[in-house]
C-alpha atoms as a PDB file:
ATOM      1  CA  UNK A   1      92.900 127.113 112.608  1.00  0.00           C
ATOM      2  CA  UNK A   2      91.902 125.905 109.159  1.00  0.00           C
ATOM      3  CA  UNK A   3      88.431 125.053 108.297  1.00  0.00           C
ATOM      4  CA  UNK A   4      86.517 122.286 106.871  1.00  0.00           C
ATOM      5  CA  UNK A   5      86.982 123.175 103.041  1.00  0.00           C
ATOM      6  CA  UNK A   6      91.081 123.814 103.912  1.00  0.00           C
ATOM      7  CA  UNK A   7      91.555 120.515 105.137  1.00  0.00           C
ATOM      8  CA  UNK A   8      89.711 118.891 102.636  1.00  0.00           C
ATOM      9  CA  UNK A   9      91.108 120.658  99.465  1.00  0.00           C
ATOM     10  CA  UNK A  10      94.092 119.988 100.932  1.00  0.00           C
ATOM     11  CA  UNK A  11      93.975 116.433 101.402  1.00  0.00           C
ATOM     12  CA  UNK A  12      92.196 116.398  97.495  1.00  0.00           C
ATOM     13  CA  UNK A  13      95.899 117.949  96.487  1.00  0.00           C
ATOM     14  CA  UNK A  14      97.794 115.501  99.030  1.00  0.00           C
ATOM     15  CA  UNK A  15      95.422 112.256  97.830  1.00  0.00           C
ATOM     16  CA  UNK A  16      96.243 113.253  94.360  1.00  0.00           C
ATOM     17  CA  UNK A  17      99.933 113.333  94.264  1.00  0.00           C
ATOM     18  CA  UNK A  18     100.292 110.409  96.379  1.00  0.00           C
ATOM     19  CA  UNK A  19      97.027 108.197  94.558  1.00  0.00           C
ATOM     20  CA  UNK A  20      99.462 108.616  91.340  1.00  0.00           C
ATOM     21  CA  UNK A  21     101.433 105.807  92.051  1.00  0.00           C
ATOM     22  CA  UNK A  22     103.623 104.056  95.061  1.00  0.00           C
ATOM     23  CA  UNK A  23     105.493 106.501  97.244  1.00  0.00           C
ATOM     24  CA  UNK A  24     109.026 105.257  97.284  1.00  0.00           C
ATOM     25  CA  UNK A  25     109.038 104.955  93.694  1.00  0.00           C
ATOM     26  CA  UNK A  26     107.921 108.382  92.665  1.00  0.00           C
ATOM     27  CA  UNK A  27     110.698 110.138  95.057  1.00  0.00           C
ATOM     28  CA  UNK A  28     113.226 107.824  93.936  1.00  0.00           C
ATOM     29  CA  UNK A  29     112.266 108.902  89.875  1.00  0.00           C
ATOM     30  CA  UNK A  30     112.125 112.300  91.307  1.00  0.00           C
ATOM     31  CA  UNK A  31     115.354 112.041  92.339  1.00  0.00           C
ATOM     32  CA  UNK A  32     116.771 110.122  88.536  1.00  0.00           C
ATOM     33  CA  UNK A  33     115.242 112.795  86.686  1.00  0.00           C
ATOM     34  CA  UNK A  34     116.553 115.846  88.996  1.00  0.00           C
ATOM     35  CA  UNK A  35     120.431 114.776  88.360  1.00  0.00           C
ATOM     36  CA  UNK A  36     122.364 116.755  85.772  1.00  0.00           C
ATOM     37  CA  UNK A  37     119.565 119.360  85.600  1.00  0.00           C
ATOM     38  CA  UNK A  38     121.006 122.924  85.286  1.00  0.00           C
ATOM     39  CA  UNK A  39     119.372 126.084  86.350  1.00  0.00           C
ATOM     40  CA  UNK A  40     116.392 127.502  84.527  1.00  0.00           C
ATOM     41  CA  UNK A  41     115.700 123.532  83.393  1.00  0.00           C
ATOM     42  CA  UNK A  42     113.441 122.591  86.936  1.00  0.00           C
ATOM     43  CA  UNK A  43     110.111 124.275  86.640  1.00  0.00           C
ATOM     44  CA  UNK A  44     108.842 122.194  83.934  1.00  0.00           C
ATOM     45  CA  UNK A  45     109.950 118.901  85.223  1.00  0.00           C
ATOM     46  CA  UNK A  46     108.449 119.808  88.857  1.00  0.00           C
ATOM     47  CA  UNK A  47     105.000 120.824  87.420  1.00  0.00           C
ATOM     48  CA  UNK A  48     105.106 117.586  85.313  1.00  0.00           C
ATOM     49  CA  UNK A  49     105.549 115.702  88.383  1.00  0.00           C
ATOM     50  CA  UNK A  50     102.940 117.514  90.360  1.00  0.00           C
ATOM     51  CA  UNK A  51     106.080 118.574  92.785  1.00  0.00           C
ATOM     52  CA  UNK A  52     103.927 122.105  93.954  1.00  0.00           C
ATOM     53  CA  UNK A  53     104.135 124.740  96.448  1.00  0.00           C
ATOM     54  CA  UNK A  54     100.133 124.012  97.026  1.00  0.00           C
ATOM     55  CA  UNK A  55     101.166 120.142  97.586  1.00  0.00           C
ATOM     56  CA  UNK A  56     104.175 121.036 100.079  1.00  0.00           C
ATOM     57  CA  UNK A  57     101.099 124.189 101.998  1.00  0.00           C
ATOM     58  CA  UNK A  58      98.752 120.960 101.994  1.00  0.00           C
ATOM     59  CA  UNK A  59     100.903 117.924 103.468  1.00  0.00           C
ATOM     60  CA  UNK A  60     101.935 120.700 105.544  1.00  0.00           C
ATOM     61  CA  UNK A  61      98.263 121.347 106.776  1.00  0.00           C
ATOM     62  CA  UNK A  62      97.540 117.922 106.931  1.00  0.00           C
ATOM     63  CA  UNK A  63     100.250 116.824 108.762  1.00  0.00           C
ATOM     64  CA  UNK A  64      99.621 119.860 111.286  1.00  0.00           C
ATOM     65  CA  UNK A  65      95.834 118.405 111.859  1.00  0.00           C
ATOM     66  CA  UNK A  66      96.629 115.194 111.843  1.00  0.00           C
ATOM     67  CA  UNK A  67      98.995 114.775 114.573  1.00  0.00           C
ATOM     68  CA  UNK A  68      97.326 112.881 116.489  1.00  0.00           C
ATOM     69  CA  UNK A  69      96.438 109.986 114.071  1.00  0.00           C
ATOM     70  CA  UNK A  70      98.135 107.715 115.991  1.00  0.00           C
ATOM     71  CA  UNK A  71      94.811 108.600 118.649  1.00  0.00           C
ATOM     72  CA  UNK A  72      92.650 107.747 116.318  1.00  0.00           C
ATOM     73  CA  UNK A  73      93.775 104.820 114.824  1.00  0.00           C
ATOM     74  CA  UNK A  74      94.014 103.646 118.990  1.00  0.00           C
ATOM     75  CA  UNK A  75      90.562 104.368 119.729  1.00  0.00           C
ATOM     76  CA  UNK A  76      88.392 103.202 116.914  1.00  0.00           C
ATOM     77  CA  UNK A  77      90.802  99.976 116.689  1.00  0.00           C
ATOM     78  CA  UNK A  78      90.314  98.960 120.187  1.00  0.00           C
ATOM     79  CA  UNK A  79      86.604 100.083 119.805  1.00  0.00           C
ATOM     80  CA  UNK A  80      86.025  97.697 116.940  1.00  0.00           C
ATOM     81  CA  UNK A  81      88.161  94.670 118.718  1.00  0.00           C
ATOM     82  CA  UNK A  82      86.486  95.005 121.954  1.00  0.00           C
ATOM     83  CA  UNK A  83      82.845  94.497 119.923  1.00  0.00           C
ATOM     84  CA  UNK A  84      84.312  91.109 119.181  1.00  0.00           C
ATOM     85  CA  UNK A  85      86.686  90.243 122.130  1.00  0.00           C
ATOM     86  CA  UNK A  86      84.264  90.816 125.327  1.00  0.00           C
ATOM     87  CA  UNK A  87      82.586  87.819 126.447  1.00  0.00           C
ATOM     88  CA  UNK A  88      78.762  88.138 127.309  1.00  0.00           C
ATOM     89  CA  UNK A  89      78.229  89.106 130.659  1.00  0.00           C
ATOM     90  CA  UNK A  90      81.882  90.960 130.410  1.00  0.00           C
ATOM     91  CA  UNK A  91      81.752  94.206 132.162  1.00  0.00           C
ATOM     92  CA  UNK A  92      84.073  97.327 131.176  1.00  0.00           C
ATOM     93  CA  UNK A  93      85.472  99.546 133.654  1.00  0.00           C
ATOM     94  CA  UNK A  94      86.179 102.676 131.080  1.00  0.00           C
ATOM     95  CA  UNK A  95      88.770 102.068 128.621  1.00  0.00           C
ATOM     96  CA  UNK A  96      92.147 104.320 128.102  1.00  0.00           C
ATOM     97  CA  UNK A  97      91.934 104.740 124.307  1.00  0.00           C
ATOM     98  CA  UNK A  98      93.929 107.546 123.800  1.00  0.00           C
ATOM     99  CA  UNK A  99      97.601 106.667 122.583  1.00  0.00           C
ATOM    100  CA  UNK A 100      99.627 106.291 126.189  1.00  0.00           C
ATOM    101  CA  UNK A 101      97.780 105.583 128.978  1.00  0.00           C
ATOM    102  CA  UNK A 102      96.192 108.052 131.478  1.00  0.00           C
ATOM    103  CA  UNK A 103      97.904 106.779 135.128  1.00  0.00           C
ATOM    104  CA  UNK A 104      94.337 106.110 137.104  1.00  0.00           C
ATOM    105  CA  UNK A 105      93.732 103.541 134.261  1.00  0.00           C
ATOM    106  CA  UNK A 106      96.843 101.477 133.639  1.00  0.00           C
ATOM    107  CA  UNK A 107      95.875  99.399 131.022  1.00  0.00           C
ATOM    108  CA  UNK A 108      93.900 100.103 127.182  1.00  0.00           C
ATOM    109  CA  UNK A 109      91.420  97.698 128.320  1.00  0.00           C
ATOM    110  CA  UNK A 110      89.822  96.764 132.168  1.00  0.00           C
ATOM    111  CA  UNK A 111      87.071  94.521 132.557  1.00  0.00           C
ATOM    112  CA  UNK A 112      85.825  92.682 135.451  1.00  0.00           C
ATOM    113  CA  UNK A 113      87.127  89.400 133.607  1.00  0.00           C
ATOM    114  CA  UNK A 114      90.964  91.028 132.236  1.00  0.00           C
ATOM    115  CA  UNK A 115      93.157  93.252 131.681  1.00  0.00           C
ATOM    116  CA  UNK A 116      94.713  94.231 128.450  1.00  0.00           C
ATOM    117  CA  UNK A 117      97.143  96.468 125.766  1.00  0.00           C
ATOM    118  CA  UNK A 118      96.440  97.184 122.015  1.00  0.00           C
ATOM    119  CA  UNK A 119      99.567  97.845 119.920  1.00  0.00           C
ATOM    120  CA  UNK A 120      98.702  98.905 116.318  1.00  0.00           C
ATOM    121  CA  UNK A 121     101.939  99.827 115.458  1.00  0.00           C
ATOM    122  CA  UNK A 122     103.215  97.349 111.881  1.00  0.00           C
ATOM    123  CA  UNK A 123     106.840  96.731 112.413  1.00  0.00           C
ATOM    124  CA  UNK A 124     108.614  96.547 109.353  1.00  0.00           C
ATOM    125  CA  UNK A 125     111.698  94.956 108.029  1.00  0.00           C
ATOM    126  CA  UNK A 126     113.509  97.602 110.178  1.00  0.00           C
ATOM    127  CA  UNK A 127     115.021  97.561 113.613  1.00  0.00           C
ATOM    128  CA  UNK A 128     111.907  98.662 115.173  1.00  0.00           C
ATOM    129  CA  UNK A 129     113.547  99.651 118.035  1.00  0.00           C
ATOM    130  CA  UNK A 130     111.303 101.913 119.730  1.00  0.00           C
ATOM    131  CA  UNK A 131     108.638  99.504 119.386  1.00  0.00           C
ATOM    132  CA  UNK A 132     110.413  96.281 121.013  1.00  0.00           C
ATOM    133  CA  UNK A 133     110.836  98.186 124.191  1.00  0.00           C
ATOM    134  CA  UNK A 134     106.745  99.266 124.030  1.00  0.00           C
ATOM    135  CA  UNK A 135     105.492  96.249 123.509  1.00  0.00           C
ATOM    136  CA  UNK A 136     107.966  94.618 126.328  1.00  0.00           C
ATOM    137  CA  UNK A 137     106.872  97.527 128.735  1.00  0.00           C
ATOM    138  CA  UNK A 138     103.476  96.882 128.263  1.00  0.00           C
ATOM    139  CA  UNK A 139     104.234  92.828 128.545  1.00  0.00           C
ATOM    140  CA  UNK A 140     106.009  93.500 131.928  1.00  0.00           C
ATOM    141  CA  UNK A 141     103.044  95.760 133.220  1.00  0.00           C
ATOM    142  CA  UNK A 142     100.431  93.175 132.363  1.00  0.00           C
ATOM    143  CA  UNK A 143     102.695  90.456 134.361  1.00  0.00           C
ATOM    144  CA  UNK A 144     102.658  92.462 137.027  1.00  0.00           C
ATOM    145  CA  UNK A 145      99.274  92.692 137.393  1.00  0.00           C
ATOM    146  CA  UNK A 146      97.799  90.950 140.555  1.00  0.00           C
ATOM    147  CA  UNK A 147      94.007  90.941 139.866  1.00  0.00           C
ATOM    148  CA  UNK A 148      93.860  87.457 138.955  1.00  0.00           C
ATOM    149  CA  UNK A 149      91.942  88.980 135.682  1.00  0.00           C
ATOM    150  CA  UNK A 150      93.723  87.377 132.364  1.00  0.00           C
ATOM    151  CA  UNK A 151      96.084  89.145 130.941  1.00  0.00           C
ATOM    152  CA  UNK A 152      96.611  89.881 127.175  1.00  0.00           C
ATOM    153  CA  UNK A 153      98.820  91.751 124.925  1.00  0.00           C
ATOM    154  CA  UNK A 154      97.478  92.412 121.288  1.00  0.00           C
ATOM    155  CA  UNK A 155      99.972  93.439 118.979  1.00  0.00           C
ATOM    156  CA  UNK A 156      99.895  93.486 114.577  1.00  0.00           C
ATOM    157  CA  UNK A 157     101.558  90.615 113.056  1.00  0.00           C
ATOM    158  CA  UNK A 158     104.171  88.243 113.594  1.00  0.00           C
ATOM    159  CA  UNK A 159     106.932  90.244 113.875  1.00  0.00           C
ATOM    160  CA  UNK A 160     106.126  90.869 117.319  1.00  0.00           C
ATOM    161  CA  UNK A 161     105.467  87.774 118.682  1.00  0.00           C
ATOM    162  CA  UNK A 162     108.574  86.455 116.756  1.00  0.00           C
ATOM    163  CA  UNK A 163     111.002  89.162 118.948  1.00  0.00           C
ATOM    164  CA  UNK A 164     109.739  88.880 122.115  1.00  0.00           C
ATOM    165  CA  UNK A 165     109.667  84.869 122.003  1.00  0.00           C
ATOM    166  CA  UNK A 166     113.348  84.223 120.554  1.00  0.00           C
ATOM    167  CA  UNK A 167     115.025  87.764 121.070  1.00  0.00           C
ATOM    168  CA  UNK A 168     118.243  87.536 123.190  1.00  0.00           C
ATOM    169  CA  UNK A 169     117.894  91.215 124.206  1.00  0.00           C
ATOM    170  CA  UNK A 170     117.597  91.955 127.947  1.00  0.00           C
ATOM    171  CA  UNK A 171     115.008  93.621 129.764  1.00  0.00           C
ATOM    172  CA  UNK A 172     117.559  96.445 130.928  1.00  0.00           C
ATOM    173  CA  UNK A 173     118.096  97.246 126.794  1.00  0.00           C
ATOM    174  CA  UNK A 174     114.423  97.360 126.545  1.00  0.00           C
ATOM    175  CA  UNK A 175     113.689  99.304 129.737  1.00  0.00           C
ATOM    176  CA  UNK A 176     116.931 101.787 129.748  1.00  0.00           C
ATOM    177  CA  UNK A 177     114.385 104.574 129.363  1.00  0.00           C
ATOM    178  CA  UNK A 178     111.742 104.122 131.602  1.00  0.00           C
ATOM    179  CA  UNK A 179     112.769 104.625 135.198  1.00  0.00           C
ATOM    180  CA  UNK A 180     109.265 103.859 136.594  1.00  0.00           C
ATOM    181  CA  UNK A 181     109.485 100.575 134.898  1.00  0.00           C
ATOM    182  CA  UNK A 182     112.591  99.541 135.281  1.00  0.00           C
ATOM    183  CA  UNK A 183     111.829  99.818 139.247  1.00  0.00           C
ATOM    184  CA  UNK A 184     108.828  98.240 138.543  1.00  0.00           C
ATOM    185  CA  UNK A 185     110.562  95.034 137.098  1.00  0.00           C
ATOM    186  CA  UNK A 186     113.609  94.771 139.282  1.00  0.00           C
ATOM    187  CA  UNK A 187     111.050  95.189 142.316  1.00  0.00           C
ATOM    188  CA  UNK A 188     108.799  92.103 141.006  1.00  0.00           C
ATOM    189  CA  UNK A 189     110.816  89.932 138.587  1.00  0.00           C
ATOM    190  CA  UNK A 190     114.372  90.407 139.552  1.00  0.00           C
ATOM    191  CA  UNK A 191     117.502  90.913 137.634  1.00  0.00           C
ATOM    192  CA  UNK A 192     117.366  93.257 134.391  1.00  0.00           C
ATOM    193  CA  UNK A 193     120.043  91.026 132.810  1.00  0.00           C
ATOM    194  CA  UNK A 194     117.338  88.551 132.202  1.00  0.00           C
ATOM    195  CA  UNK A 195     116.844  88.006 128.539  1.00  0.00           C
ATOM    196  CA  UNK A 196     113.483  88.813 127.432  1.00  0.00           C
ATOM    197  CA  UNK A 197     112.490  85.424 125.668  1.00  0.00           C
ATOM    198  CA  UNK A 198     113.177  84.374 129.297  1.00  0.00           C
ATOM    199  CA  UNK A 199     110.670  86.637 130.492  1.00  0.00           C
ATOM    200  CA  UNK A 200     107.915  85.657 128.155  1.00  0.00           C
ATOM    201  CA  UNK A 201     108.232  81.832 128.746  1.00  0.00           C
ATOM    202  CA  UNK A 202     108.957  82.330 132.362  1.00  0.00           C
ATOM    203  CA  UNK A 203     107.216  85.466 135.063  1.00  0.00           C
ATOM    204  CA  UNK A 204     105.114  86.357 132.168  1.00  0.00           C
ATOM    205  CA  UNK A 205     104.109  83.337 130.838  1.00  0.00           C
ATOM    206  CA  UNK A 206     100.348  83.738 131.571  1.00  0.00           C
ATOM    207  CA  UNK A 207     100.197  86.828 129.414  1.00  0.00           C
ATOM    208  CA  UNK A 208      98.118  85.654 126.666  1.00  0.00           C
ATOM    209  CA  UNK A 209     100.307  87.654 123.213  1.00  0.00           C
ATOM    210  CA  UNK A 210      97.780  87.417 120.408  1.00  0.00           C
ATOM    211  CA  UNK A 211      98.052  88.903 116.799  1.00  0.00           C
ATOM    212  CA  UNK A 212      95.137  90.773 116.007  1.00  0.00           C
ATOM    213  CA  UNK A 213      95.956  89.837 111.859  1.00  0.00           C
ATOM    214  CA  UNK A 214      95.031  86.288 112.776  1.00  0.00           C
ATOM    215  CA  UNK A 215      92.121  87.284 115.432  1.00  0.00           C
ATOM    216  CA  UNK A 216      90.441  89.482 113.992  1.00  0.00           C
ATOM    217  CA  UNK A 217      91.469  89.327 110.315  1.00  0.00           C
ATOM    218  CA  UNK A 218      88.079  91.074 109.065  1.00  0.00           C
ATOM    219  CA  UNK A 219      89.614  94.146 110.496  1.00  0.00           C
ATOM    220  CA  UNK A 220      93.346  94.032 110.851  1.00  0.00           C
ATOM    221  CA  UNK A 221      94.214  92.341 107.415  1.00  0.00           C
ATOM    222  CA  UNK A 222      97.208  94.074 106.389  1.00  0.00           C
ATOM    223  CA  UNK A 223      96.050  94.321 102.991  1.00  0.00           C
ATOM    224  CA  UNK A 224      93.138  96.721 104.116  1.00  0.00           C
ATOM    225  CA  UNK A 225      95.591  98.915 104.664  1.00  0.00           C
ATOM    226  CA  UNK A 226      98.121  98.646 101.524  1.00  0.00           C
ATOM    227  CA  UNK A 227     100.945  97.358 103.746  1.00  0.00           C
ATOM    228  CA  UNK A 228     101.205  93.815 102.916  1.00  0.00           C
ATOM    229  CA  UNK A 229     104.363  92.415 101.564  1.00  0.00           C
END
């Protein structure tokens, strides 16, 4: 188990090679200057570039300790929303702020007043596959919910909102891996060949979706965190 000083010499050598300039870039001139080099010509060109066996030992560490950033980023986002988001007078049962939830708590969020998800995942320009079908499972868990509480989904940008209110994809593509859900749906909503943009305007169309960009936009500006277009 490293210590303190490991992990933070080695994120000085990781912040340092990456703090030089934009990611993508720097691989892809990594990559220009490395064709047509010959044997013996490499050692001087990698040093020049900051290409290291100490940087490849620290994003190793790093990566290794920080695993579970994904828990992190969960719990003190939620944290900082729910400072904002609960209503005086609102009282929390305790909150699942770990990344997946723990079964006796079903939800990120439980009050006496709602129920709710957090997703803090940024799609990109990609197919963002994975994340379509977590951010319908959650939708379809918070529909089902018969507490009377509201009901809200939080995701990060439009991207989300965008898919599940105009995609054509069906709830059995989004659901194909999750046997508990997909008896879950079929057992309260029907027919898995239902399109999802069916879903959203139709069983679940009292699940507030909310982008927490436009919400909260002190905290969830996605220029805070260099990923703005």
């Amino acid at each position: 188990m490293p210590d303190g000083q490991e992990l933070r010499d080695a994120a000085r050598v990781l912040a340092a090679f990456i703090g030089d300039g934009e990611l993508t870039s720097m691989i892809a001139d990594l990559e220009h200057a490395l064709e047509g080099r010959r044997g013996g010509e490499l050692q001087d060109l990698l040093s020049s570039r900051r290409v290291s066996l100490e940087l490849l030992r620290s994003a190793l560490l790093i990566r290794g300790q920080l695993g579970r950033i994904n828990d992190v980023i969960h719990a003190v986002g939620i944290g900082l929303a729910l400072e904002e988001l609960i209503e005086p007078g609102e009282v929390l049962s305790r909150p699942s702020l770990a990344a997946g939830n723990d079964p006796s708590r079903p939800y990120d969020l439980e009050t006496d007043r709602r129920v709710a998800e957090f997703k803090f995942g940024r799609w990109d320009a990609g197919s963002n596959a994975a994340r379509k079908r977590e951010a319908f499972k959650d939708l379809v868990s918070l529909a089902a919910d018969d507490s009377e509480r509201r009901a809200e989904l939080y995701v990060l940008g439009p991207r989300p909102i965008r898919f599940l209110r105009e995609t054509r994809s069906t709830a059995r593509w989004a659901l194909n891996k999750s046997i508990r859900m997909t008896e879950l749906y079929e057992r309260r909503f029907g027919s898995l060949d239902t399109p999802i943009s069916a879903f959203v305007s139709g069983p679940a169309q009292a699940v507030a979706i909310m982008d927490l960009e436009q919400r909260l936009p002190h905290l969830f500006d996605p220029a805070l965190d260099g990923t703005s277009d």
